[in-house]
N, C-alpha and C. Protein backbone atom coordinates (compact mmCIF):
# COMPACT_ATOMS: atom_id res chain seq x y z
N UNK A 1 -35.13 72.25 45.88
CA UNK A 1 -33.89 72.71 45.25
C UNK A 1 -33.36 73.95 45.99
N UNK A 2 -32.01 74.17 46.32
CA UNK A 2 -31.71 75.34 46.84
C UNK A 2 -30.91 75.99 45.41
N UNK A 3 -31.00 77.25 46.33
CA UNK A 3 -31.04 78.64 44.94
C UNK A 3 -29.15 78.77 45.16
N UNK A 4 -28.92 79.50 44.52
CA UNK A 4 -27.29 80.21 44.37
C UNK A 4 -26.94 80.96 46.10
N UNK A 5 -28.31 81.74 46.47
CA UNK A 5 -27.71 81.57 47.99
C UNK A 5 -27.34 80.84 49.09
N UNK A 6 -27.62 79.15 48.77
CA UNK A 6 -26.74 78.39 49.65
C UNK A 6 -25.25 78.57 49.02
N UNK A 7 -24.81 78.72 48.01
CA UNK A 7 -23.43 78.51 47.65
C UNK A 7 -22.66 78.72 48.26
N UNK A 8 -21.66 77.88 47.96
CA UNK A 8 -19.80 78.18 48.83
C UNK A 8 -20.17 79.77 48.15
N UNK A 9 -19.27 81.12 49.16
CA UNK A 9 -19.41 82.18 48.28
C UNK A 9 -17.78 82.95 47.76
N UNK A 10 -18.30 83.75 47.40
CA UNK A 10 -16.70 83.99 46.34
C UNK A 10 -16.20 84.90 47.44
N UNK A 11 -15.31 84.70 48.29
CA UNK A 11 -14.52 85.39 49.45
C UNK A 11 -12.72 85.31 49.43
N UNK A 12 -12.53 85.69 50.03
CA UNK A 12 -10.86 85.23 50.32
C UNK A 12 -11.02 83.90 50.60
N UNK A 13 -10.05 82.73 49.51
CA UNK A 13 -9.97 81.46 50.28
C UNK A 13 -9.36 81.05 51.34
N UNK A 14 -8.79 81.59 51.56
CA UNK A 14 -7.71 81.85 53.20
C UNK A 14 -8.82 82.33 54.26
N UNK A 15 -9.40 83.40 54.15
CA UNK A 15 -10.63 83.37 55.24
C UNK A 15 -11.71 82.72 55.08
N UNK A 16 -12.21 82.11 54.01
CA UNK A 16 -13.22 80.99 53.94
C UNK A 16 -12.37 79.29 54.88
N UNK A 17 -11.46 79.63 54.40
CA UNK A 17 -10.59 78.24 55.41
C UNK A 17 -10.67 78.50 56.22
N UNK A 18 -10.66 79.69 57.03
CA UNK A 18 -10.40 80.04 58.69
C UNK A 18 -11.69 79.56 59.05
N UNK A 19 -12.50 79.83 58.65
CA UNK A 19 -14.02 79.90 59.41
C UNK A 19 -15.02 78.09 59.24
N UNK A 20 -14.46 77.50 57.71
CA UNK A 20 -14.93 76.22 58.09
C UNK A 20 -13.66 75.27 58.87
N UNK A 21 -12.06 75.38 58.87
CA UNK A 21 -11.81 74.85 60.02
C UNK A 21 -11.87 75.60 61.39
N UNK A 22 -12.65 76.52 61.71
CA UNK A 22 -12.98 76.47 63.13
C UNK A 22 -14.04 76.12 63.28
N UNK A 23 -14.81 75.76 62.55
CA UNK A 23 -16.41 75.01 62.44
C UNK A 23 -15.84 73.78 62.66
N UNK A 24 -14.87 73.19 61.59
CA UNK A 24 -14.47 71.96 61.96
C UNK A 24 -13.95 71.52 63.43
N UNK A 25 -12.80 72.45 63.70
CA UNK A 25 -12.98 71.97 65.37
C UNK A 25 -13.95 72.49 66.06
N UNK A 26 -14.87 72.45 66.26
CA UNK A 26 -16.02 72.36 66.93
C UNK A 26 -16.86 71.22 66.64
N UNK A 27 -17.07 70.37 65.43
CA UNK A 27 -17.97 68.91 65.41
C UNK A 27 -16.98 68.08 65.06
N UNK A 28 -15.55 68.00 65.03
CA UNK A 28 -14.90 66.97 64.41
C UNK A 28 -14.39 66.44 65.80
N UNK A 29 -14.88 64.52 65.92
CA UNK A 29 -14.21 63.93 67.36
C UNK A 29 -12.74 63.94 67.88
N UNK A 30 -11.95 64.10 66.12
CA UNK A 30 -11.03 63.64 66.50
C UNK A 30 -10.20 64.70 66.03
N UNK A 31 -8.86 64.99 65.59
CA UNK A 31 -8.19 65.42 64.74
C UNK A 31 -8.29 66.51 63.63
N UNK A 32 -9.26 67.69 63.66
CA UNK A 32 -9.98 68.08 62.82
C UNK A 32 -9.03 68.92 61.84
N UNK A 33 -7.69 68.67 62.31
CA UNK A 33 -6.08 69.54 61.67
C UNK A 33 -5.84 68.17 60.43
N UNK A 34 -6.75 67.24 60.62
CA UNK A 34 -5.79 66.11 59.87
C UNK A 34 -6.26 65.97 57.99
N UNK A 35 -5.13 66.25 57.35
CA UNK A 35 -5.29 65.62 55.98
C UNK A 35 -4.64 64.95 55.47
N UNK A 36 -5.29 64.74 53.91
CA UNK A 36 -4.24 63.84 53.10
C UNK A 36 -3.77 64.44 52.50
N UNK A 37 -2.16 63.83 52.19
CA UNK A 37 -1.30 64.50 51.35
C UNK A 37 -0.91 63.74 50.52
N UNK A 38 -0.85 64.41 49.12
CA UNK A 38 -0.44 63.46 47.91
C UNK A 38 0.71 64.34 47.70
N UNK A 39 1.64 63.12 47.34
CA UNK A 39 2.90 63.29 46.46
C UNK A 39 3.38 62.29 45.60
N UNK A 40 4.63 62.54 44.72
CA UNK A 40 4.99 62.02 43.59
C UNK A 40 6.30 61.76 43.55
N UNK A 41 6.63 60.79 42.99
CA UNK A 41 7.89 60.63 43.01
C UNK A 41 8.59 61.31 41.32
N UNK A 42 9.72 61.20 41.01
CA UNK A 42 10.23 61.77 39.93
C UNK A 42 9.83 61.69 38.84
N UNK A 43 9.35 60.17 38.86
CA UNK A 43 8.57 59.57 37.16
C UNK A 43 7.16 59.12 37.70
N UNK A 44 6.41 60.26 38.67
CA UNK A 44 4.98 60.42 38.47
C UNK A 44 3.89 59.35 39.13
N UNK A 45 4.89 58.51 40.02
CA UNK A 45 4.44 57.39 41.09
C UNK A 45 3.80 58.03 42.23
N UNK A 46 2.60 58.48 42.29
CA UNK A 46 1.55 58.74 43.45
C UNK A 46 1.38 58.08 45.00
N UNK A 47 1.71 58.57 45.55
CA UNK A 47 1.49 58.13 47.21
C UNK A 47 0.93 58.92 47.60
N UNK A 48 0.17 58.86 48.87
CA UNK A 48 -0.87 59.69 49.76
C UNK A 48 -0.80 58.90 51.39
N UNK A 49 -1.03 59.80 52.07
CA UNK A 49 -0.89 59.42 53.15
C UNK A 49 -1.74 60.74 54.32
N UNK A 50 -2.16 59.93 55.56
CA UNK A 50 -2.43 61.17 56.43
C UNK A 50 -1.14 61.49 57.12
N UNK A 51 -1.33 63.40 57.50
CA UNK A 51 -1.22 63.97 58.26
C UNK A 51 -1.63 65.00 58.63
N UNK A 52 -1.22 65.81 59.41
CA UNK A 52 -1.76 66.95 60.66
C UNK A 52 -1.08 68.56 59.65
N UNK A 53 -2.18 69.22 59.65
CA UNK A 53 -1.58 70.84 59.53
C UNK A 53 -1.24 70.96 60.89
N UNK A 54 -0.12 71.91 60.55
CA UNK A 54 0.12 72.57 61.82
C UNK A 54 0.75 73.94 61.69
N UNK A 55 0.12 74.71 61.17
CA UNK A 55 0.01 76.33 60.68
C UNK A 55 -0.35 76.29 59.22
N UNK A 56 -0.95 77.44 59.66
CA UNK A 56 -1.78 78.23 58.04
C UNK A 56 -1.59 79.59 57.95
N UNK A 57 -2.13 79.91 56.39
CA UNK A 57 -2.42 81.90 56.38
C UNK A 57 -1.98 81.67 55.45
N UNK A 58 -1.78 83.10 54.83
CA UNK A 58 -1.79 83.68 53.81
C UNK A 58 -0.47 83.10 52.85
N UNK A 59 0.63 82.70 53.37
CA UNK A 59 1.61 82.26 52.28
C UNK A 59 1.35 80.77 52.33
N UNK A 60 0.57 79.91 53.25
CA UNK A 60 0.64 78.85 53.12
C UNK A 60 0.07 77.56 53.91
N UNK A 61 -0.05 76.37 53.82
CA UNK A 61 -0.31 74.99 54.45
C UNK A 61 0.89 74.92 55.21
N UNK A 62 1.32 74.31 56.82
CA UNK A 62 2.56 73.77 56.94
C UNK A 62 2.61 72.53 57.91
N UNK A 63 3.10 71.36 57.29
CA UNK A 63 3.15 70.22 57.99
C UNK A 63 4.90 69.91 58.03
N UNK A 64 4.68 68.82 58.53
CA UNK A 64 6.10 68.43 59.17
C UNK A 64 6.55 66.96 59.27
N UNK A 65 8.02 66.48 58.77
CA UNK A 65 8.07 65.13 58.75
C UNK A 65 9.42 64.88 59.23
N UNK A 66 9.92 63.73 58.61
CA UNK A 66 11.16 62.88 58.15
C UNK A 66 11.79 63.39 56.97
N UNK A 67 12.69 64.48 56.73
CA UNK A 67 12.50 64.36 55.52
C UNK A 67 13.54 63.11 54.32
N UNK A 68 14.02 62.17 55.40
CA UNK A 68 14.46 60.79 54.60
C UNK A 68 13.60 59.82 54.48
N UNK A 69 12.10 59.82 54.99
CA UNK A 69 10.76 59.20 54.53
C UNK A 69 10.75 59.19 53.87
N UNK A 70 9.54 58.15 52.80
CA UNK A 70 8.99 58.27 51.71
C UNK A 70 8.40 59.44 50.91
N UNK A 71 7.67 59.82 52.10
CA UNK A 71 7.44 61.13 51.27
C UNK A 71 8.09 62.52 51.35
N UNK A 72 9.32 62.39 52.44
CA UNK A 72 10.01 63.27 52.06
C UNK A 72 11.24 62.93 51.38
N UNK A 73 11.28 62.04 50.40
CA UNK A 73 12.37 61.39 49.27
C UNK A 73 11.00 61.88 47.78
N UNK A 74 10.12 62.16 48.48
CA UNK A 74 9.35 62.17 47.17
C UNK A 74 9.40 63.70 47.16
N UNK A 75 9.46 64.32 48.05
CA UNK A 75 9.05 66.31 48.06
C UNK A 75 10.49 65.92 47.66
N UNK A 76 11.54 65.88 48.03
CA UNK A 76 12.88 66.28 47.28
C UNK A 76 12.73 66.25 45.44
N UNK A 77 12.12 65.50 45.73
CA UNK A 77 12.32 64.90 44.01
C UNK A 77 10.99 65.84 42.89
N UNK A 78 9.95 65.74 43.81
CA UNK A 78 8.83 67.02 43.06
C UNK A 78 8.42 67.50 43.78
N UNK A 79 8.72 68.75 43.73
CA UNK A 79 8.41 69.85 44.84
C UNK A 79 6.51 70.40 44.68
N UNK A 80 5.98 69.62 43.72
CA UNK A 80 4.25 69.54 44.31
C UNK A 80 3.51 68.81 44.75
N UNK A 81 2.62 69.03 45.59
CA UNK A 81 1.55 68.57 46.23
C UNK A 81 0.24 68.83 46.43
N UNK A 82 -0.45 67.76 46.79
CA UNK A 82 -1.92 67.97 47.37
C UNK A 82 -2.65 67.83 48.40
N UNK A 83 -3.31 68.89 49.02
CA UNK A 83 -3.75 68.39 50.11
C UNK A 83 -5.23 68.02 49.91
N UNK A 84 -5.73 67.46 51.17
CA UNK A 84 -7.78 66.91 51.08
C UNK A 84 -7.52 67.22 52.81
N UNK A 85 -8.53 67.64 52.96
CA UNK A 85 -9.37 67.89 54.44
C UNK A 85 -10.69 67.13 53.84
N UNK A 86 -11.00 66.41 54.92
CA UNK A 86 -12.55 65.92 54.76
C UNK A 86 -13.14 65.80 56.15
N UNK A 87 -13.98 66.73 55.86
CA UNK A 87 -14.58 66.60 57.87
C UNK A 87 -16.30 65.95 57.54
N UNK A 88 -15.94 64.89 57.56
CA UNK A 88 -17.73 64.24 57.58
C UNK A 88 -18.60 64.81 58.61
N UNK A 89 -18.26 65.02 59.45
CA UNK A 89 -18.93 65.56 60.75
C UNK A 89 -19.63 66.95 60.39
N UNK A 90 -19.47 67.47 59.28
CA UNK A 90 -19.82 68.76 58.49
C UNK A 90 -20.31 68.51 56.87
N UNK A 91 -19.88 67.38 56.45
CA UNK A 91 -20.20 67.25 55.28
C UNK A 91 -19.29 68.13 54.21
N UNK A 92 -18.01 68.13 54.43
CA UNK A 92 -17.33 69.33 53.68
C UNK A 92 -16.15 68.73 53.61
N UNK A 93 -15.84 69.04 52.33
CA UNK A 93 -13.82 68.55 51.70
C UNK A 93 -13.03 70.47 51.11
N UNK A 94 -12.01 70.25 51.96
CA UNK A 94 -11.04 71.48 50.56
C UNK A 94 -9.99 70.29 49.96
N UNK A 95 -9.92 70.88 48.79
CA UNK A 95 -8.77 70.23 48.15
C UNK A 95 -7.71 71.48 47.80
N UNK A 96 -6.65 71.19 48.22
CA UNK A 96 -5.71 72.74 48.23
C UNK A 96 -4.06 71.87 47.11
N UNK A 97 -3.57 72.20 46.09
CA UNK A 97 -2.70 71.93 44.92
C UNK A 97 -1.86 73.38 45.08
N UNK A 98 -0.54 72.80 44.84
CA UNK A 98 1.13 73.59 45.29
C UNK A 98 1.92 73.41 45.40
N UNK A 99 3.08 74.30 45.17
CA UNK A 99 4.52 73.76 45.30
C UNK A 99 4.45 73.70 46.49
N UNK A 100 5.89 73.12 46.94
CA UNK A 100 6.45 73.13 48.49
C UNK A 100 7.39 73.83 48.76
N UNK A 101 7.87 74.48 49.41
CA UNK A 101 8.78 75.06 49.99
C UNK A 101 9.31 74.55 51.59
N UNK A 102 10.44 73.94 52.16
CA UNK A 102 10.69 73.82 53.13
C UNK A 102 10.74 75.07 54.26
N UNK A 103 10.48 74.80 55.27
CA UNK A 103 10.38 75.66 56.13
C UNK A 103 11.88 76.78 56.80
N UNK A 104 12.01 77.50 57.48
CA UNK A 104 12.89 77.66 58.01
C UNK A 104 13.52 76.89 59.53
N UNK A 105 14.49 76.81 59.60
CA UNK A 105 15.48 75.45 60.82
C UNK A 105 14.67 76.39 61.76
N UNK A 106 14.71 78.19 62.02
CA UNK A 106 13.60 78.25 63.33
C UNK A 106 12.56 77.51 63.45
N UNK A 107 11.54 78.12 62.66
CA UNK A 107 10.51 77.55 62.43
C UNK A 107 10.14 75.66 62.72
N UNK A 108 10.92 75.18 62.46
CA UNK A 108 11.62 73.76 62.55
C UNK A 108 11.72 73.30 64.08
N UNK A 109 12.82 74.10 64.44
CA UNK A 109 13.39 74.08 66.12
C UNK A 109 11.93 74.12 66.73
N UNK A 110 11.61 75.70 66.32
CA UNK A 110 10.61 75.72 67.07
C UNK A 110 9.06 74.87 67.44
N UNK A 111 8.66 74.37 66.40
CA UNK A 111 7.73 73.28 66.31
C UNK A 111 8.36 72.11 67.17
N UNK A 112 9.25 71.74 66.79
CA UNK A 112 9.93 70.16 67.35
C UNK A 112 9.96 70.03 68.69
N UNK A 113 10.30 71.54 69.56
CA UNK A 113 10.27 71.61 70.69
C UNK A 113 9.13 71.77 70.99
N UNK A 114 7.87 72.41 70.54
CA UNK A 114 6.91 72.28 70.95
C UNK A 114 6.69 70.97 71.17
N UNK A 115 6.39 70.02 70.44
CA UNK A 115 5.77 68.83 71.10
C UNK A 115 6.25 67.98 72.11
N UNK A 116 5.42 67.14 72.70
CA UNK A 116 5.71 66.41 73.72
C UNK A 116 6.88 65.45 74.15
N UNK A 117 7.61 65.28 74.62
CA UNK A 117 9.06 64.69 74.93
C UNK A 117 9.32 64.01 74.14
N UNK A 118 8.38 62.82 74.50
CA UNK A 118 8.18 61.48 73.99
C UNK A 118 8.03 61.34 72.84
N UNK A 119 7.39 62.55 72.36
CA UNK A 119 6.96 62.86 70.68
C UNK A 119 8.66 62.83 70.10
N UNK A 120 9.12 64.15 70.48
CA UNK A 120 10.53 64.18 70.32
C UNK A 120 11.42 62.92 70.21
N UNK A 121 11.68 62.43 71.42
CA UNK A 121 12.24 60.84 71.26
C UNK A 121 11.81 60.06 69.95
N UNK A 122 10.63 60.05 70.23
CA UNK A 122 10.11 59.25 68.88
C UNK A 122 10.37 59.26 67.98
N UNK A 123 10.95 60.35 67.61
CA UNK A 123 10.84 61.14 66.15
C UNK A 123 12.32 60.59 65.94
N UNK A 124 13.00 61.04 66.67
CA UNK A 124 14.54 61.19 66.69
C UNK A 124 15.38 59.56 66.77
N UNK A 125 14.56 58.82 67.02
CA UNK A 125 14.57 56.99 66.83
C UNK A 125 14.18 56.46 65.98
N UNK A 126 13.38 56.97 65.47
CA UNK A 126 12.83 56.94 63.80
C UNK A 126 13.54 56.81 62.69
N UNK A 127 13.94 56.05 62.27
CA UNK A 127 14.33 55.62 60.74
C UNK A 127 12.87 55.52 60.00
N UNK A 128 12.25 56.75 59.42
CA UNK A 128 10.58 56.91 59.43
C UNK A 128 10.83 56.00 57.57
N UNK A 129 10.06 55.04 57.77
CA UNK A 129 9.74 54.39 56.35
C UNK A 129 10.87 53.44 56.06
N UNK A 130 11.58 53.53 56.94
CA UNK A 130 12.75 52.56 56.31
C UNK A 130 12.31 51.13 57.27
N UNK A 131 12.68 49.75 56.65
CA UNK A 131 12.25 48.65 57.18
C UNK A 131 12.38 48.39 58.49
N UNK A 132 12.11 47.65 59.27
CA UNK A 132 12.20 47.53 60.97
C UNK A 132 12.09 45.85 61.13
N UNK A 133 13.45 45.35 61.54
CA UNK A 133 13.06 43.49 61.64
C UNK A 133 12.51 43.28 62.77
N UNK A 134 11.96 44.22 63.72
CA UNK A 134 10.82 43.79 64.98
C UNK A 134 10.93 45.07 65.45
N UNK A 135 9.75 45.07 66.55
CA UNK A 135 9.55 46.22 66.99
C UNK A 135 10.27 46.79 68.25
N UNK A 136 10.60 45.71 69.25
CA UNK A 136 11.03 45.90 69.59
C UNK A 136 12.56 46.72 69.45
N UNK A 137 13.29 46.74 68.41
CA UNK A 137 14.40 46.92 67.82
C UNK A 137 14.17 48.64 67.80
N UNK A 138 12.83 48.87 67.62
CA UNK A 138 12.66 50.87 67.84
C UNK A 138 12.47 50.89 69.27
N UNK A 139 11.61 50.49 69.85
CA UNK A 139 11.68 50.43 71.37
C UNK A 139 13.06 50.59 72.24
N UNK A 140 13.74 50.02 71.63
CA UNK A 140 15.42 49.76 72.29
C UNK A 140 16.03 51.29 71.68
N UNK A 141 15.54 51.61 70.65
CA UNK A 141 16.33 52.79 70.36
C UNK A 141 15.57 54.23 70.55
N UNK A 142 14.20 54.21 71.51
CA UNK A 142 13.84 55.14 72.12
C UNK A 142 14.47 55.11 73.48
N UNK A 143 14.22 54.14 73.88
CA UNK A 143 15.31 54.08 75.35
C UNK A 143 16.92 54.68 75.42
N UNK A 144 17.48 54.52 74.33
CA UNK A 144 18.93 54.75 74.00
C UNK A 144 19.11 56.24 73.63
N UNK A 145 17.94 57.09 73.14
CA UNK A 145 17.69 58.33 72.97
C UNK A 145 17.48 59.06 74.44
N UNK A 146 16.42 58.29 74.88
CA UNK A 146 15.59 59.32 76.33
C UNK A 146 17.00 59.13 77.09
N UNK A 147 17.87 57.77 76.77
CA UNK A 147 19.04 57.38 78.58
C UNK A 147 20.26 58.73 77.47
N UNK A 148 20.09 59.09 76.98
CA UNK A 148 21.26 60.30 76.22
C UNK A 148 20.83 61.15 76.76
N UNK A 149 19.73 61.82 76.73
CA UNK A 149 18.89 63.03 76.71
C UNK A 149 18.36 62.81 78.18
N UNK A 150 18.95 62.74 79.16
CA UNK A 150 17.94 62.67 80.46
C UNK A 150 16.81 63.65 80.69
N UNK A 151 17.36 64.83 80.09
CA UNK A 151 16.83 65.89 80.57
C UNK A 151 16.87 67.25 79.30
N UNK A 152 15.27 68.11 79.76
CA UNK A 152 15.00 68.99 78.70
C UNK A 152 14.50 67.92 77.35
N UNK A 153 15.15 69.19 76.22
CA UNK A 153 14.59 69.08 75.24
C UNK A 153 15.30 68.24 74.25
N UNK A 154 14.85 67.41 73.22
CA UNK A 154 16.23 66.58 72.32
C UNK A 154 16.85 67.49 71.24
N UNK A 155 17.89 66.84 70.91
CA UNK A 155 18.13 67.90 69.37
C UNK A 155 17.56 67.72 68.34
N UNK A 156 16.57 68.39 67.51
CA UNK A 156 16.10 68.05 66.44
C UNK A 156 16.83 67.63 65.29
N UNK A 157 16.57 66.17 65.14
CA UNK A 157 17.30 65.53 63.84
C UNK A 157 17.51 67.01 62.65
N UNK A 158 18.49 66.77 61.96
CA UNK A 158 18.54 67.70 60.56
C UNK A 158 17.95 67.32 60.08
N UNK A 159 17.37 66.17 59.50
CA UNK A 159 16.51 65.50 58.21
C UNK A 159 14.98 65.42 58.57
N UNK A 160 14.58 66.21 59.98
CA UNK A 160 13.19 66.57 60.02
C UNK A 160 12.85 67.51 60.01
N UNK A 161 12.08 68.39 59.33
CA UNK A 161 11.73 69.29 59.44
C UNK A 161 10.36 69.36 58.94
N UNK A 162 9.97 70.61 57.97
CA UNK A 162 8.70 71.47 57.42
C UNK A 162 8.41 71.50 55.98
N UNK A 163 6.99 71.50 55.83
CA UNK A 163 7.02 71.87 53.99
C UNK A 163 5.93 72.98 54.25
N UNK A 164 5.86 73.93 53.62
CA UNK A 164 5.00 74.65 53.29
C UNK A 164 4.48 74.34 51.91
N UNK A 165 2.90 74.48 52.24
CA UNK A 165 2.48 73.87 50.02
C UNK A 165 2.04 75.86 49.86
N UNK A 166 2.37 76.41 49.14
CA UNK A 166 1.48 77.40 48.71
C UNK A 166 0.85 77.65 47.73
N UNK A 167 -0.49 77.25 47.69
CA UNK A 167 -1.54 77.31 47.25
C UNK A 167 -1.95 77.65 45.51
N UNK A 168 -2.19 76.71 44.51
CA UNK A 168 -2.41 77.41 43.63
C UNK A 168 -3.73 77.18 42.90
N UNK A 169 -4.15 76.13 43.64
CA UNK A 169 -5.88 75.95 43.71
C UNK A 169 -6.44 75.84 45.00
N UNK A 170 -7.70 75.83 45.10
CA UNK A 170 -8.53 75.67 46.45
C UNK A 170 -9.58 75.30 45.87
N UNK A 171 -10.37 74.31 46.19
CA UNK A 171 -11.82 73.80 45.99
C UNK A 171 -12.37 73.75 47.30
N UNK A 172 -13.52 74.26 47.47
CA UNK A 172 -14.18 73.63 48.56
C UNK A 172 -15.51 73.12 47.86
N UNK A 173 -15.25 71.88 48.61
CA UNK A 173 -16.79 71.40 48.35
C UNK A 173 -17.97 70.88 49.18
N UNK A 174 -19.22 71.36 49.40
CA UNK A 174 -20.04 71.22 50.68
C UNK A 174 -21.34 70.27 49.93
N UNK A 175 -21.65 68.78 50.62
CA UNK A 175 -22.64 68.04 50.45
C UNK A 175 -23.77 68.70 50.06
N UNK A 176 -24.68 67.98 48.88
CA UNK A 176 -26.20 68.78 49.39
C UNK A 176 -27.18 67.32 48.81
N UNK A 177 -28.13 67.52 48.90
CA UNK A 177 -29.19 66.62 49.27
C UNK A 177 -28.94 66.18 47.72
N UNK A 178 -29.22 64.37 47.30
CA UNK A 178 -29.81 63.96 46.00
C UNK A 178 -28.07 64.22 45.60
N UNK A 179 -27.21 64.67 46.32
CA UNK A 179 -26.39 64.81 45.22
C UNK A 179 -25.94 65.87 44.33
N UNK A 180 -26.96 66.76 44.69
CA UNK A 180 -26.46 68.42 44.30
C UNK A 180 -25.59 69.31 44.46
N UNK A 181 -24.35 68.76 44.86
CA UNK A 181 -23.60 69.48 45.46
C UNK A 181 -23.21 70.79 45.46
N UNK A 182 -22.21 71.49 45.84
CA UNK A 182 -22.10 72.75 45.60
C UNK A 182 -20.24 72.56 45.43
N UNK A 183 -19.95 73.13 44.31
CA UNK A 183 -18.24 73.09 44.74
C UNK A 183 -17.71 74.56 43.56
N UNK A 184 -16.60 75.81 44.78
CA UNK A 184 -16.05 76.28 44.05
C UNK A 184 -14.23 76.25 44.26
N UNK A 185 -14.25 76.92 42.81
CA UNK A 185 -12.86 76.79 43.15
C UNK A 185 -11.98 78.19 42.77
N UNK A 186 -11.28 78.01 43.44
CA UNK A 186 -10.63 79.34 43.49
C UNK A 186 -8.72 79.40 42.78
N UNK A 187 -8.58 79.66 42.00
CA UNK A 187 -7.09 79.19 41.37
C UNK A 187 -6.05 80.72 41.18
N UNK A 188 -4.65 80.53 40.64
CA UNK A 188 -3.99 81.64 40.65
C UNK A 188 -2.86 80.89 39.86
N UNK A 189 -2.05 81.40 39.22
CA UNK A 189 -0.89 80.90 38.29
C UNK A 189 -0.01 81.49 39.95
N UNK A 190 0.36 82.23 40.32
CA UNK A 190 1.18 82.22 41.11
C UNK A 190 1.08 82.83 42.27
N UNK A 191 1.98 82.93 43.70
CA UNK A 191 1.55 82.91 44.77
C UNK A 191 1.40 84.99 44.67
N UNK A 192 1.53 85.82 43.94
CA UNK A 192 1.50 87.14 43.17
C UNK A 192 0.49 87.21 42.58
N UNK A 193 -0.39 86.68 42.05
CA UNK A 193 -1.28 86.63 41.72
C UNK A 193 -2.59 86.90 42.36
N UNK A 194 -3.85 87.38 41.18
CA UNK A 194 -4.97 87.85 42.53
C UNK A 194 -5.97 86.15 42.37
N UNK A 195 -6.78 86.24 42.87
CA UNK A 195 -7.30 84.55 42.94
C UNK A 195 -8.42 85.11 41.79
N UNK A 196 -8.83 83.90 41.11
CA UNK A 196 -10.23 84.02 40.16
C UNK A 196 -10.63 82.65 40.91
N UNK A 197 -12.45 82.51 40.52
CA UNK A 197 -12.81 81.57 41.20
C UNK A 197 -13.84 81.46 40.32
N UNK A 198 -14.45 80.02 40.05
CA UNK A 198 -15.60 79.39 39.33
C UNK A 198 -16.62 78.76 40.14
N UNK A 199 -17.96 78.46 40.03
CA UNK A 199 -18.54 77.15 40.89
C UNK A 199 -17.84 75.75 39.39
N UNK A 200 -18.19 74.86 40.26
CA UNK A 200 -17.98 73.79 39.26
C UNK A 200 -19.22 72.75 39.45
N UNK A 201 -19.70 72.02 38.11
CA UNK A 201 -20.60 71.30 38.33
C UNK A 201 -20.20 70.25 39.11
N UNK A 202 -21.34 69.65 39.77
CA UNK A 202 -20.49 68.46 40.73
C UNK A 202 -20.42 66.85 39.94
C-alpha cells in the first residue's frame, strides 16, 4: 500500500500542469498537446472530439477551430466545456471544466500564420463538418486556394479562430496498482477566486 506521500500534492494547478505535461512530452510517441473536448449544444446534446492545446497558463487552455463546425456551432450556443488529457505512456488523465472565451483576431492571425502553408490552405477550403459529395471536390478547392494565394501567407478565414476554457475545476488523476488510485481536485467558483482542493476516492 502506498502512504499519502505518493499523492498528487496540493500545489498550484497551473504549475502541477506544467511539470506533468513536460513529463508528458518526454514519453508520449505522439501528440502529447492532444485532448478531448466536450461540448454541448443548447438543449444539452454532448459531443466530444480530439484536439491539440496550443497555449496554456494562468488565465487559461487555448485551442483553435472552425468556428462554423460542429463544435464551434456548439461553443456559440454554450459557452462551457471540458477538457481530458490522457497520456497512457505515464499512466495519468487531467480533466480541466470552463467557460470559453474566444480569443483575440491577434492572437488568431497570429497562430494561423504560424502553421504550415498547407495547414493554412487546408483550413481555408474547409467547409469543417459540413457534408462533402466526394473528396475529391475539397482537393479541387485546395488547389483553387494555393492557385489564389501563390505566395506567402493566406488570409485567415473570419470564422476560424480560438477558445480559451478558463478553468473552474482540475482533477488530476495518476494510476496506482490493484486500482488504488490517487485523484485530486482542485475547484474555484470563479476565475478571482483562490483554488480549494480535495483528494477524491477513486
Amino acid at each position: 500500500m502506498q502512504n499519502d506521500e505518493s499523492a498528487i500534492p496540493q500545489s498550484d494547478p497551473f504549475a502541477l500542469f506544467e511539470v506533468w505535461f513536460a513529463e508528458a512530452k518526454e514519453s508520449e510517441p505522439n501528440d502529447p498537446n492532444a485532448m478531448a473536448l466536450a461540448t454541448a449544444s443548447d438543449d444539452g446534446f454532448p459531443s466530444v472530439r480530439m484536439v491539440l492545446l496550443k497555449g496554456y497558463g494562468s488565465d487559461g487552455f487555448v485551442f483553435y477551430t472552425n468556428a462554423e463546425s460542429r463544435k464551434g456551432e456548439q461553443i456559440r450556443a454554450n459557452r462551457r466545456a471540458a477538457l481530458l488529457f490522457h497520456w497512457k505512456s505515464l499512466r495519468r488523465q487531467i480533466r480541466i471544466e470552463g467557460p470559453l472565451d474566444e480569443v483575440t483576431e491577434a492572437e488568431a492571425d497570429a497562430y494561423f500564420h504560424s502553421r504550415p502553408r498547407v495547414s493554412q490552405i487546408g483550413s481555408a477550403a474547409s467547409d469543417q463538418s459540413r457534408p462533402l459529395p466526394d473528396r475529391q471536390v475539397y482537393l479541387d478547392r485546395v488547389a483553387a486556394v494555393e492557385a489564389r494565394y501563390p505566395d506567402g501567407d493566406i488570409p485567415r478565414p473570419p470564422h476560424w479562430t480560438g477558445f480559451r476554457l478558463s478553468p473552474r475545476r482540475i482533477e488530476f488523476w495518476r494510476d496506482r496498482q490493484y486500482r488504488l488510485h490517487d485523484r485530486r481536485l482542485f475547484s474555484r467558483g470563479d476565475a478571482s477566486d483562490p483554488w480549494t482542493n480535495t483528494l477524491l476516492y477513486p
